[in-house]
Protein backbone atom coordinates (compact mmCIF):
# COMPACT_ATOMS: atom_id res chain seq x y z
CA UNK A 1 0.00 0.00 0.00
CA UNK A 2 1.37 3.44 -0.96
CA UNK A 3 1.62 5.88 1.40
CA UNK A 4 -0.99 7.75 0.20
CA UNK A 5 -3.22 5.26 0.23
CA UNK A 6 -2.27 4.85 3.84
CA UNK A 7 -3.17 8.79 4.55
CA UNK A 8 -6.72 8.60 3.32
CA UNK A 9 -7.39 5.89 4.99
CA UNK A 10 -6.11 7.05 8.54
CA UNK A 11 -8.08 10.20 7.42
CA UNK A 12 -11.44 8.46 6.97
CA UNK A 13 -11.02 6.25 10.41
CA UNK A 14 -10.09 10.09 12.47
CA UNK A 15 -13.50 11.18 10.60
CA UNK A 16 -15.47 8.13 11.75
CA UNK A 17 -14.31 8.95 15.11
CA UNK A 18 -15.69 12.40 15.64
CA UNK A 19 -18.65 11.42 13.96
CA UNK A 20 -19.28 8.79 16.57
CA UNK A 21 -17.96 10.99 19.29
CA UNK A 22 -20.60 13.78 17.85
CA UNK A 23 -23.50 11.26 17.79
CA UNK A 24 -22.96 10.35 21.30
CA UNK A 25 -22.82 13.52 22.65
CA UNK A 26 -26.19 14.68 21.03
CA UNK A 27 -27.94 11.95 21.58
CA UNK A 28 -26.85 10.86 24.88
CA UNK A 29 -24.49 13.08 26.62
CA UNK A 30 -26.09 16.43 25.72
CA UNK A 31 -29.57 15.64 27.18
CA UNK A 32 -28.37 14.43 30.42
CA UNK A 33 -26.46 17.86 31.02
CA UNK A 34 -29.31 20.28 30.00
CA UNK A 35 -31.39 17.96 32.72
CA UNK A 36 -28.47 18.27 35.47
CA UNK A 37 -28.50 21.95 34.52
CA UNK A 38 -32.17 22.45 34.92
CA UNK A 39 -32.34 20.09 38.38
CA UNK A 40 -29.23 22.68 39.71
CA UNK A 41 -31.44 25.65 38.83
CA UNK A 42 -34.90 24.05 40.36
CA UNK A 43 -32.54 23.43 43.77
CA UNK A 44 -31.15 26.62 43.82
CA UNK A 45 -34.73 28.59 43.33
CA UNK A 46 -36.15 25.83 46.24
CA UNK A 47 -33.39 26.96 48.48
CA UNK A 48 -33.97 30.32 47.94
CA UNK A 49 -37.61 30.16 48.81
CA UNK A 50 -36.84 28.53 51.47
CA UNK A 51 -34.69 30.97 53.29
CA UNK A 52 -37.35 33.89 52.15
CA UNK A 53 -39.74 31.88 53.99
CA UNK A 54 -37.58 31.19 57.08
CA UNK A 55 -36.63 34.88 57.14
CA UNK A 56 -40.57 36.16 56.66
CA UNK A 57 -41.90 34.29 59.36
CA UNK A 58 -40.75 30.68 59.98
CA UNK A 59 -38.63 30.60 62.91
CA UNK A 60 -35.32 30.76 63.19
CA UNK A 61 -32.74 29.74 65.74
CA UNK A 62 -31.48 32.53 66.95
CA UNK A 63 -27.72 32.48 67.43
CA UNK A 64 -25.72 32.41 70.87
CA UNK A 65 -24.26 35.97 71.66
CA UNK A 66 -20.28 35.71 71.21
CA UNK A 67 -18.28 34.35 73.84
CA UNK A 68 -16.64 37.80 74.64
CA UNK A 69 -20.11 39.61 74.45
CA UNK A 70 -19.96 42.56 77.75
CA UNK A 71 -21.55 40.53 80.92
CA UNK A 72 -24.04 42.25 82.60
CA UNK A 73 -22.85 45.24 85.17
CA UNK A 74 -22.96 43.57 88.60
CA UNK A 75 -24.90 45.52 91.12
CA UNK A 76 -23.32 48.03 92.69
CA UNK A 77 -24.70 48.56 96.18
CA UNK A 78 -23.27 48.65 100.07
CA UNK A 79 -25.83 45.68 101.78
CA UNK A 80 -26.59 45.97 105.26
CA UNK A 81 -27.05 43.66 107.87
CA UNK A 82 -29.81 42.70 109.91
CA UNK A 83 -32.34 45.70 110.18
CA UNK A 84 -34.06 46.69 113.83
CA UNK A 85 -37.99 47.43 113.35
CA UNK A 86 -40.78 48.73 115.54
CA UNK A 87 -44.00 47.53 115.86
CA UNK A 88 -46.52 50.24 116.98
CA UNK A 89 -47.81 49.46 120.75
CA UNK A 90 -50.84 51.76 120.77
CA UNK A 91 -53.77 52.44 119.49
CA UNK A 92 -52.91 56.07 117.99
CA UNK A 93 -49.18 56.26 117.39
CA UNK A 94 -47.59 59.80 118.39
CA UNK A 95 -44.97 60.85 116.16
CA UNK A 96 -42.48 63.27 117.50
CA UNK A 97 -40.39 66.09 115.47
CA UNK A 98 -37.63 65.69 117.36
CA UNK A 99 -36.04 63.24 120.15
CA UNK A 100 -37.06 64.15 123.60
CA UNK A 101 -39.88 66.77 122.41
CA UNK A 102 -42.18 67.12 124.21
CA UNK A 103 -45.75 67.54 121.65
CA UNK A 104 -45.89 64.95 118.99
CA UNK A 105 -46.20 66.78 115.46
CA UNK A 106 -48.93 63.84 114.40
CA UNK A 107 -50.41 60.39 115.34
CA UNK A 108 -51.13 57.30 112.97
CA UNK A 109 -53.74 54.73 113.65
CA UNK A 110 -52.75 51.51 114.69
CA UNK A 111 -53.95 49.14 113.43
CA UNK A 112 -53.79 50.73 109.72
CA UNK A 113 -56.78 51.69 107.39
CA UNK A 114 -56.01 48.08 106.24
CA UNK A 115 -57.01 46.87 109.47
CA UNK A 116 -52.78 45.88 109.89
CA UNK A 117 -50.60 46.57 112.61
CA UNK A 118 -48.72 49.58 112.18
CA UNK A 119 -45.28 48.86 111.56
CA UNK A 120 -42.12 51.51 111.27
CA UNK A 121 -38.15 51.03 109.87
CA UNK A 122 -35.76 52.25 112.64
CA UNK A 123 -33.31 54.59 111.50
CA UNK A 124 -31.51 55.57 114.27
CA UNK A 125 -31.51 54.95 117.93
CA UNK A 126 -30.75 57.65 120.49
CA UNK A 127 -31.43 56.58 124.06
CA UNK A 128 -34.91 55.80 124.45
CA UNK A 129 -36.24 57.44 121.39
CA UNK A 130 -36.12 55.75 117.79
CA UNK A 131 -35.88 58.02 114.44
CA UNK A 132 -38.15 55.31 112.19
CA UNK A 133 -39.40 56.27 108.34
CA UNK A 134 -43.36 56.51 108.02
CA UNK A 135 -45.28 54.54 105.35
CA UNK A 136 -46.57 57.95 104.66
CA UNK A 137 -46.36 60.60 101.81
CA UNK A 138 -43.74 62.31 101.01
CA UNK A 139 -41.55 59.56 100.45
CA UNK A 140 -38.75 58.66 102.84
CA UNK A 141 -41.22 61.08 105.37
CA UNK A 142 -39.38 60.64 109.16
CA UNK A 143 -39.93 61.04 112.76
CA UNK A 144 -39.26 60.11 115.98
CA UNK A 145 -41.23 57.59 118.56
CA UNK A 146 -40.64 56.44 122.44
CA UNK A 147 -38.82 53.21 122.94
CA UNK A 148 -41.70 52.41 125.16
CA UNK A 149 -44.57 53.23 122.55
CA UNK A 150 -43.35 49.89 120.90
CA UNK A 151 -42.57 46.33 120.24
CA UNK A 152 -38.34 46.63 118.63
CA UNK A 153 -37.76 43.37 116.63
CA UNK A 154 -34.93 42.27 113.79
CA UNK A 155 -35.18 41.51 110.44
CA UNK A 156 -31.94 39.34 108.57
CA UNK A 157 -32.73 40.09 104.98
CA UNK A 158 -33.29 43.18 102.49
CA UNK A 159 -34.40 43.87 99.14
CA UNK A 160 -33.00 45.36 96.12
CA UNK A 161 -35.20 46.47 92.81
CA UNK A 162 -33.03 47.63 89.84
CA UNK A 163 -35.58 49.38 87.46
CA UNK A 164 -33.53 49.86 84.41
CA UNK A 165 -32.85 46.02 84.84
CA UNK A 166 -35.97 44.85 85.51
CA UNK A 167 -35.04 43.07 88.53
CA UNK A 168 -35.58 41.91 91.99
CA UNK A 169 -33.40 40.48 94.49
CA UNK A 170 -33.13 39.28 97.75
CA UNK A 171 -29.91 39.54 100.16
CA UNK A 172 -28.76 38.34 103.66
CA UNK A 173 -26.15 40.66 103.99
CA UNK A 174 -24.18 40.46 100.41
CA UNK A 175 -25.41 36.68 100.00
CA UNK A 176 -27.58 36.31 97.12
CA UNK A 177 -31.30 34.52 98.18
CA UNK A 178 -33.46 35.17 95.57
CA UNK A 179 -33.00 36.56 91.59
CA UNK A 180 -36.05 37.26 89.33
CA UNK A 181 -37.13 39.62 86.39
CA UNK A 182 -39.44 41.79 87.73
CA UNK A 183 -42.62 44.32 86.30
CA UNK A 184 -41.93 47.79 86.89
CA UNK A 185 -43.65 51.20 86.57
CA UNK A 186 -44.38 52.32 82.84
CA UNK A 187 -42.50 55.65 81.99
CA UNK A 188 -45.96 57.49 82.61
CA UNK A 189 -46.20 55.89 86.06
CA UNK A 190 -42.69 55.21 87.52
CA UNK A 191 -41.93 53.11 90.01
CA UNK A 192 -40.54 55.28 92.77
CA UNK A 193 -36.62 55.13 93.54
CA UNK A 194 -35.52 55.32 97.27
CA UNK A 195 -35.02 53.30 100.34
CA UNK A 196 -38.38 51.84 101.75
CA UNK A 197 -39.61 48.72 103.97
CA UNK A 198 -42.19 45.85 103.56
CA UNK A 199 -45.28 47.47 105.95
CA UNK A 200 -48.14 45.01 105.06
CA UNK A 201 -47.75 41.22 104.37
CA UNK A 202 -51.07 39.85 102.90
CA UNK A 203 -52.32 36.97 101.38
CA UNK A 204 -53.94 36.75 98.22
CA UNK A 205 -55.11 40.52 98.24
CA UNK A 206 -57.23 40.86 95.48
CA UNK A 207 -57.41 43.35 92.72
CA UNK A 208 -55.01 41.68 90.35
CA UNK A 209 -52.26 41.06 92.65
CA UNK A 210 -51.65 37.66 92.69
CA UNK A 211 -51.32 35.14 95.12
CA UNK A 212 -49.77 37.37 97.68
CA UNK A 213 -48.45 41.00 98.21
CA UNK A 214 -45.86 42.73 100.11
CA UNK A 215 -46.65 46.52 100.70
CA UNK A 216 -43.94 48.87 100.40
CA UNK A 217 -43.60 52.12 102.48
CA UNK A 218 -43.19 53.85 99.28
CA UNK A 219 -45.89 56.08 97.11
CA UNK A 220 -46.31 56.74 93.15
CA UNK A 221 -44.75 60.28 92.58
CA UNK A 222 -47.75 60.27 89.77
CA UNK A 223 -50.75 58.85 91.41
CA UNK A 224 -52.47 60.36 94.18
CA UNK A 225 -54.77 57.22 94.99
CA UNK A 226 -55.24 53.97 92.12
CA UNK A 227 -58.03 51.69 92.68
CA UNK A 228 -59.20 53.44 96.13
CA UNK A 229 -56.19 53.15 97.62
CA UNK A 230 -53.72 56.35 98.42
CA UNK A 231 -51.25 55.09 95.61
CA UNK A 232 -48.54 52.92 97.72
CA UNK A 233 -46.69 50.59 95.73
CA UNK A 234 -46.15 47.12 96.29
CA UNK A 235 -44.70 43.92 95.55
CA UNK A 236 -47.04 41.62 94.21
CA UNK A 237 -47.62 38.44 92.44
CA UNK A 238 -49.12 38.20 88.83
CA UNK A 239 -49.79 35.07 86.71
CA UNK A 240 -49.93 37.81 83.67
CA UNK A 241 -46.29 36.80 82.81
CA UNK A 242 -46.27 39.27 79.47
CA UNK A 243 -45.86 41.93 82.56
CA UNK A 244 -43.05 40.19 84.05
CA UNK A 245 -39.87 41.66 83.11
CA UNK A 246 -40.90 44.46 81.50
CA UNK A 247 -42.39 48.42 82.37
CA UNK A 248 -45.54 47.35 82.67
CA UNK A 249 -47.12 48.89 85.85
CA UNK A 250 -48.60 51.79 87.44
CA UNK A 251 -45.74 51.76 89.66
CA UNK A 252 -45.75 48.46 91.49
CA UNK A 253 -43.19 45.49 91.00
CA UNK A 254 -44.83 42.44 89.42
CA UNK A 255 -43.45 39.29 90.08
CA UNK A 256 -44.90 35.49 89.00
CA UNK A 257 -47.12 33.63 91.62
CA UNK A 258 -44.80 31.57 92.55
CA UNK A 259 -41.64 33.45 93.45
CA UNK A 260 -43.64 36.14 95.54
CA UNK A 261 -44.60 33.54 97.74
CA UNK A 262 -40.86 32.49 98.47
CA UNK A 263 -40.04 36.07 99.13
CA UNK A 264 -43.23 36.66 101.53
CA UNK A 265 -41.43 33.55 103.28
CA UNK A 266 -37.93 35.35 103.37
CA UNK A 267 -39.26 38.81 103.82
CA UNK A 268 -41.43 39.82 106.47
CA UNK A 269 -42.81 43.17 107.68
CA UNK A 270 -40.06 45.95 108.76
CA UNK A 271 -37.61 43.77 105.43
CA UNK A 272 -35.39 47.17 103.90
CA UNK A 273 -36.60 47.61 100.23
CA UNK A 274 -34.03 49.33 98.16
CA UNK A 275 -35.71 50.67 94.45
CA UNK A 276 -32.51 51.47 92.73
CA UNK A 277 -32.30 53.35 88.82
């Protein structure tokens, strides 16, 4: 065979090659990559959908703050120790301006409009008179009593309410006895910042407030009287826990059913209540 015989013929076999190689791409090969193309698309639009519809309203798992996120600010705050209270002795209290005076400036009933003994947070003692703060308005209102005009007991434990935080706790001294969000006053009706003490300890008072409530000697700068009362605050239970936690009252602290009731346990009349910022 000449050699160019030998040329045409390597020429026709290259030809019958691609022409195979052609056929079997658009028969076979094509079809299946147009399909793969087309399934990549469908997934990509189903994906898509379905992160619009996890972001428009199916929920989400919301992701862990980072490890070096700012902790809270601890609390701030000198506790006390045990706290001295008097119980009222007679029927109408005199309240003196001033130790050994001789005229008391004003009496309070005992027992209360409440029908509760009247109870008062020693201040100071000087001999046998007692500078004690008066569940009365203004707030943080004080005076002076006789030694012998009452019953002098201790309490271990205070309170402390952090309003910006939303928070209520319990100390003995600086040990920590009780944590829990807390409702507070609304910006309208504020709860009232200052140092205060549990007066009344009642259970299941009625009027929305839970299983039990804890009076404070403390009044709403805003409301004169709320619900024919003279517009004390208190510390009260709710089983409205959309309230807890948030400024949601007309000045009292909200707390659920089930924690007031360990604080009433832990906190009894004459217990220091400190309403912080």
């Amino acid at each position: 065979m000449t050699s160019k015989n030998r040329f045409v013929l390597s020429l026709i076999g290259a030809l019958a090659v691609f022409t195979t190689g052609a056929f079997v791409w658009m028969t076979v090969l094509a079809p299946q990559a147009t399909k793969a193309s087309k399934a990549d698309i469908g997934l990509a639009k189903i994906a898509a959908a379905g992160a619009k519809a996890g972001m428009d309203g199916v929920p989400q798992v919301v992701e862990a703050p980072p490890a070096d996120a700012a902790p809270e600010a601890p609390l701030v705050f000198d506790h006390p120790g045990s706290a001295q209270v008097a119980e009222a002795a007679l029927a109408k209290m005199p309240i003196y301006p001033s130790a050994g005076a001789a005229t008391p400036s004003r009496t309070l009933d005992n027992p209360t409009r409440e029908g509760m003994r009247l109870v008062l947070g020693v201040r100071e003692v000087k001999g046998d008179w007692l500078r004690v703060q008066l569940p009365v308005r203004p707030n943080g209102t004080m005076g002076w009593v006789k030694k012998a005009d009452v019953a002098m007991r201790s309490v271990p434990n205070h309170i402390v309410i952090e309003i910006s935080k939303r928070k209520l706790t319990a100390w003995k001294g600086d040990t920590l006895l009780l944590e829990s969000p807390a409702g507070v006053g609304t910006p309208k009706t504020p709860t009232p910042e200052g140092t205060y003490y549990v007066d009344v300890s009642a259970r299941n008072p009625g009027h929305g407030m839970g299983v039990h409530m804890l009076s404070v000697s403390g009044f709403s700068n805003v409301l004169r009287n709320f619900a024919g009362g003279t517009g004390q605050i208190a510390i009260h239970g709710t089983s409205n826990m959309a309230t807890v936690g948030a400024f949601s009252s007309n000045g009292c602290i909200r707390l659920p059913n089930e924690t007031i009731v360990k604080l009433a346990r832990i906190a009894p009349t004459g217990t220091p209540v400190y309403i912080l910022p």
